[in-house]
C-alpha atoms as a PDB file:
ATOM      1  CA  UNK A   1       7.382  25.711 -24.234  1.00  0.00           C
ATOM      2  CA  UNK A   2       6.855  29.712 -24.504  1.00  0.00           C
ATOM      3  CA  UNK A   3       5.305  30.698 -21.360  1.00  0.00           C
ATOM      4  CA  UNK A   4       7.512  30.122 -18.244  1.00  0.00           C
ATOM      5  CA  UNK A   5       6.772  31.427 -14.142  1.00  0.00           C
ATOM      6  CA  UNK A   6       8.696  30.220 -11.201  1.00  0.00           C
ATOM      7  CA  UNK A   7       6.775  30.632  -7.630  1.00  0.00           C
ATOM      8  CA  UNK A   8       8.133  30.310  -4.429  1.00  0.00           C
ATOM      9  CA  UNK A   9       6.266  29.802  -1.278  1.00  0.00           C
ATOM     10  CA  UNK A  10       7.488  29.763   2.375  1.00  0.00           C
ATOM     11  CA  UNK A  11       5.671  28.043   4.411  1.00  0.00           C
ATOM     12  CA  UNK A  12       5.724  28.733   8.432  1.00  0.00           C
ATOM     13  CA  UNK A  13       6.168  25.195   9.146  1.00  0.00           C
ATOM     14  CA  UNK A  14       7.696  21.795   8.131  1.00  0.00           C
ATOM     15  CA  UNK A  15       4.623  19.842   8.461  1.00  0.00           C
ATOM     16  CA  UNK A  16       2.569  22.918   6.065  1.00  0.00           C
ATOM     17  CA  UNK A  17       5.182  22.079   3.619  1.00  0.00           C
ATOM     18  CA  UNK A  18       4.587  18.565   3.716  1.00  0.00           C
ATOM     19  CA  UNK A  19       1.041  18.486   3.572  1.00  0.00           C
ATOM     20  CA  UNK A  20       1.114  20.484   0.644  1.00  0.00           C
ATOM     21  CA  UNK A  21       3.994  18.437  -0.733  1.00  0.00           C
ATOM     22  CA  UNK A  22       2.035  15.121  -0.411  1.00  0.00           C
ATOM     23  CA  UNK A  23      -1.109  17.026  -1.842  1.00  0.00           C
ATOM     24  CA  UNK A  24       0.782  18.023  -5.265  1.00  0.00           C
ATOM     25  CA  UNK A  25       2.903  14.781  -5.762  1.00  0.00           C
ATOM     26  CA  UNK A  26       0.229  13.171  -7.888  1.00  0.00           C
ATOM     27  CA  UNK A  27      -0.847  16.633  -9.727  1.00  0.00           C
ATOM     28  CA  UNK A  28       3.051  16.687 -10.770  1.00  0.00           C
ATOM     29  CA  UNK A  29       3.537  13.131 -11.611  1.00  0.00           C
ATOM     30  CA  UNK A  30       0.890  12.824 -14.424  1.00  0.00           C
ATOM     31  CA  UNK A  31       0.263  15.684 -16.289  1.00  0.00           C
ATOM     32  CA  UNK A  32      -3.291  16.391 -17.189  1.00  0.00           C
ATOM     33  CA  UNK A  33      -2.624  18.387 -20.033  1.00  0.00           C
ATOM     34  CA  UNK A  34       0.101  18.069 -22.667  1.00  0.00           C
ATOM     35  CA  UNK A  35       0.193  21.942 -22.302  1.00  0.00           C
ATOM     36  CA  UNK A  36       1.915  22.572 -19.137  1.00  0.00           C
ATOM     37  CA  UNK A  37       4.537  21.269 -16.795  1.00  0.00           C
ATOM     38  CA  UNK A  38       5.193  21.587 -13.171  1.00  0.00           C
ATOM     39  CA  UNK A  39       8.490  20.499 -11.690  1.00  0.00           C
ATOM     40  CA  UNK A  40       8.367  20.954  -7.373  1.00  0.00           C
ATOM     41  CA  UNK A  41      11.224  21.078  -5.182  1.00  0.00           C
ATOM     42  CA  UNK A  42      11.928  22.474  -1.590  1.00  0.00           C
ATOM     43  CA  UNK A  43      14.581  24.945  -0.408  1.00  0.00           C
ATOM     44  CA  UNK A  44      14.483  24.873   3.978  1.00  0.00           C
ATOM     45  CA  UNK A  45      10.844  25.696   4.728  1.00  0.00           C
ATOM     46  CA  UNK A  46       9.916  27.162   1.096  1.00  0.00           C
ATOM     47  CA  UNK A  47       8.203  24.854  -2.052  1.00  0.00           C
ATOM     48  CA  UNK A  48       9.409  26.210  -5.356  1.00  0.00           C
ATOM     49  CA  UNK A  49       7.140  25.126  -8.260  1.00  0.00           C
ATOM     50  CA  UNK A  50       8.304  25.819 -12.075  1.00  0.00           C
ATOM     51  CA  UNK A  51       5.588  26.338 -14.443  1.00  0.00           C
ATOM     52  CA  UNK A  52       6.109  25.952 -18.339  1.00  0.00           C
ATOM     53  CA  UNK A  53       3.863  25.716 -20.440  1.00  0.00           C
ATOM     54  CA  UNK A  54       2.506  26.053 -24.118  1.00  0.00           C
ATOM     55  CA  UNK A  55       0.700  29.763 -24.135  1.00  0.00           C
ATOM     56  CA  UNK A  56      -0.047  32.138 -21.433  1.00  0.00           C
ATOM     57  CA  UNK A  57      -3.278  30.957 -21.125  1.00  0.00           C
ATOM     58  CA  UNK A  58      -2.410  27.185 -20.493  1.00  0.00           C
ATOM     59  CA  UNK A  59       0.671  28.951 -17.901  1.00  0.00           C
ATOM     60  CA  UNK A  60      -2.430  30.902 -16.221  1.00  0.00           C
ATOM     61  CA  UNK A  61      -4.068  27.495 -15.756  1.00  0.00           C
ATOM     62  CA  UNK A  62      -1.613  25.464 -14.198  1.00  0.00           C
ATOM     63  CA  UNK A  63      -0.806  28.483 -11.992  1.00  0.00           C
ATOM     64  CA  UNK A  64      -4.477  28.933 -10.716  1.00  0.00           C
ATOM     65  CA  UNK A  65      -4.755  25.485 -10.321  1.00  0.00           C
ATOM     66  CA  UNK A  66      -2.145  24.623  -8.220  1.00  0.00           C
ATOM     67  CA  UNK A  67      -2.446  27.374  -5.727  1.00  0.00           C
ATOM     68  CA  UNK A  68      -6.273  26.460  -5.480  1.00  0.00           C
ATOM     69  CA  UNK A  69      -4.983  22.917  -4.620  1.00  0.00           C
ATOM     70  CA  UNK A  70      -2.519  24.637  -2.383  1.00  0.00           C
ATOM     71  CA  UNK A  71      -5.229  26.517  -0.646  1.00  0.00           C
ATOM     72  CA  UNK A  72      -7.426  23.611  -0.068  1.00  0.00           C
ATOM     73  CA  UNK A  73      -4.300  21.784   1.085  1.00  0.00           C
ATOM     74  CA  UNK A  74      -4.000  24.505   4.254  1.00  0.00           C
ATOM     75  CA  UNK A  75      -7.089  24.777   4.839  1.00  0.00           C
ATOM     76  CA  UNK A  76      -7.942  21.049   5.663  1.00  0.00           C
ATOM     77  CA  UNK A  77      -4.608  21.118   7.514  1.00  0.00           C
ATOM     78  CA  UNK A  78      -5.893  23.840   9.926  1.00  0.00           C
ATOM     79  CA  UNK A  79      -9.551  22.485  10.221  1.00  0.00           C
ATOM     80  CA  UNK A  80      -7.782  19.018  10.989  1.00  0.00           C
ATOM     81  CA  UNK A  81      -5.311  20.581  13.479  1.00  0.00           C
ATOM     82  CA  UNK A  82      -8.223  23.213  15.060  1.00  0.00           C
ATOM     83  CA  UNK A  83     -10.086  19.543  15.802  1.00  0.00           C
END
């Protein structure tokens, strides 16, 4: 693998981090794409994914991907929690 990123996200709350825990476990367990890897863990309150992959392109990819799923992760969280 060529391309490598490492992004770390703090999240305000426990429960943020574990709803977007539980929403990446599957993403991270089979890989869609023999191009890229993603290996999560957690430090406190903050999710630290490691991206590796291939190219840049396939490293952009992952990348945009995952915060996408991220993003749709929070925002059901807060629609759920506004209800």
């Amino acid at each position: 693998m060529k391309a490598q990123a490492v992004i770390r996200l703090n999240f305000s709350s426990e429960k943020q981090l574990k709803v977007v825990l539980g929403a990446l476990r599957p993403e991270t367990e089979t890989s869609s794409t023999p191009r890229s890897k993603v290996h999560m863990k957690t430090d406190d309150q903050s999710l630290i994914l490691e991206f590796r992959a291939r190219d840049t392109s396939a490293l952009r990819a992952a990348i945009n991907s995952y915060l996408r799923l991220i993003g749709v992760a929070m925002n059901l969280q807060s629609l759920i929690d506004e209800s």
